[in-house]
Protein backbone atom coordinates (compact mmCIF):
# COMPACT_ATOMS: atom_id res chain seq x y z
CA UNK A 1 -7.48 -1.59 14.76
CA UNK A 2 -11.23 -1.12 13.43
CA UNK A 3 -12.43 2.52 12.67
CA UNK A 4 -15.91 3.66 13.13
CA UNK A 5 -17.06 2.37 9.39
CA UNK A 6 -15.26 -1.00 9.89
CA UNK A 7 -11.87 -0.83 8.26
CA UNK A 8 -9.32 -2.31 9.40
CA UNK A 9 -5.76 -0.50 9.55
CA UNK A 10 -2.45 -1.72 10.59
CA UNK A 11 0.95 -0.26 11.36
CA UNK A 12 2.53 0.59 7.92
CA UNK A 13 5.84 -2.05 9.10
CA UNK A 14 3.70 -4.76 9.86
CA UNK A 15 1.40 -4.21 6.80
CA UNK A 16 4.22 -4.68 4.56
CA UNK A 17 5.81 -7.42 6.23
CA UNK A 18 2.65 -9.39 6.01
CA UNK A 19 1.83 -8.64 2.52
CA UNK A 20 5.13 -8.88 1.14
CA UNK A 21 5.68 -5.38 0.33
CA UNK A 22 8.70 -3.72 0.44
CA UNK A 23 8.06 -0.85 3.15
CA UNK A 24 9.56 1.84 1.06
CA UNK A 25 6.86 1.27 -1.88
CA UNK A 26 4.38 1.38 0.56
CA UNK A 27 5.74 4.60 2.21
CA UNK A 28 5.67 5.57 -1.68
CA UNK A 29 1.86 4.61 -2.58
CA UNK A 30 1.10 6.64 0.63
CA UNK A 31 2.66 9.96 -0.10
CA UNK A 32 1.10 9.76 -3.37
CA UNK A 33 -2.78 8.92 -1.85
CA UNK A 34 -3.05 5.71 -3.30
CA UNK A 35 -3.03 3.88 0.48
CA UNK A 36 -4.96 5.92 2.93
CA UNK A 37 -3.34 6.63 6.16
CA UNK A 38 -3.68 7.81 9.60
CA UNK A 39 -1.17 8.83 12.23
CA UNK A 40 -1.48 6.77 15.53
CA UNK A 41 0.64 8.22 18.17
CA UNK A 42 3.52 8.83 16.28
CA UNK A 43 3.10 6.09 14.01
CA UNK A 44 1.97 5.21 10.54
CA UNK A 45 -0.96 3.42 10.54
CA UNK A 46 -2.33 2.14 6.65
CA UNK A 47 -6.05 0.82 5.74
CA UNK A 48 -5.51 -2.83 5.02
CA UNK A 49 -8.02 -2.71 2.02
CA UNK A 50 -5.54 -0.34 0.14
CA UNK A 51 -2.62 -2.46 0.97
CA UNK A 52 -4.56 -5.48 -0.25
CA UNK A 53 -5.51 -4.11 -3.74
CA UNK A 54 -1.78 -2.51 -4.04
CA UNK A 55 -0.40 -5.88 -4.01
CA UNK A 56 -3.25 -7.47 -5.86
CA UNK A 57 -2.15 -5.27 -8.98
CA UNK A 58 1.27 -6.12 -8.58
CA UNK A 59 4.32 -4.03 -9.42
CA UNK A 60 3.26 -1.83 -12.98
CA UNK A 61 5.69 -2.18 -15.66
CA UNK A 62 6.37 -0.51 -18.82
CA UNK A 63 4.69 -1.17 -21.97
CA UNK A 64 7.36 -2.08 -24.82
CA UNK A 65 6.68 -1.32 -27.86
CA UNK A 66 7.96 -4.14 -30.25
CA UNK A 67 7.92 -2.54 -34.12
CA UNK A 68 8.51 -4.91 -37.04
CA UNK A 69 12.22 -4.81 -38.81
């Protein structure tokens, strides 16, 4: 589905499925406004250009500091 400025959104299952995402991180970024989102009769519906950048960036992992002995 296309919204009136042209972005395209897909169901939140089938977004993750086709980016290989696990569903629950995406459920995550969503709650926490990093993936827009839009309820579509009952259903989670996520903008596709989020979803794409999410997995662009990958997973974040910690910095470790390494200090010499």
């Amino acid at each position: 589905m296309r919204d009136d400025t042209g972005l395209l959104w897909l169901p939140l299952i089938v977004a993750a499925r086709s980016y290989g995402i696990p569903a629950n991180r995406l459920r995550v970024r969503v709650h926490r406004g990093r993936v827009r989102s839009r309820l579509v009769h009952g259903e989670r519906w996520v903008c596709v250009n989020d979803v794409r950048e999410l997995e662009a960036r990958g997973r974040p992992r910690r910095q470790e500091d390494y200090h010499d002995s």
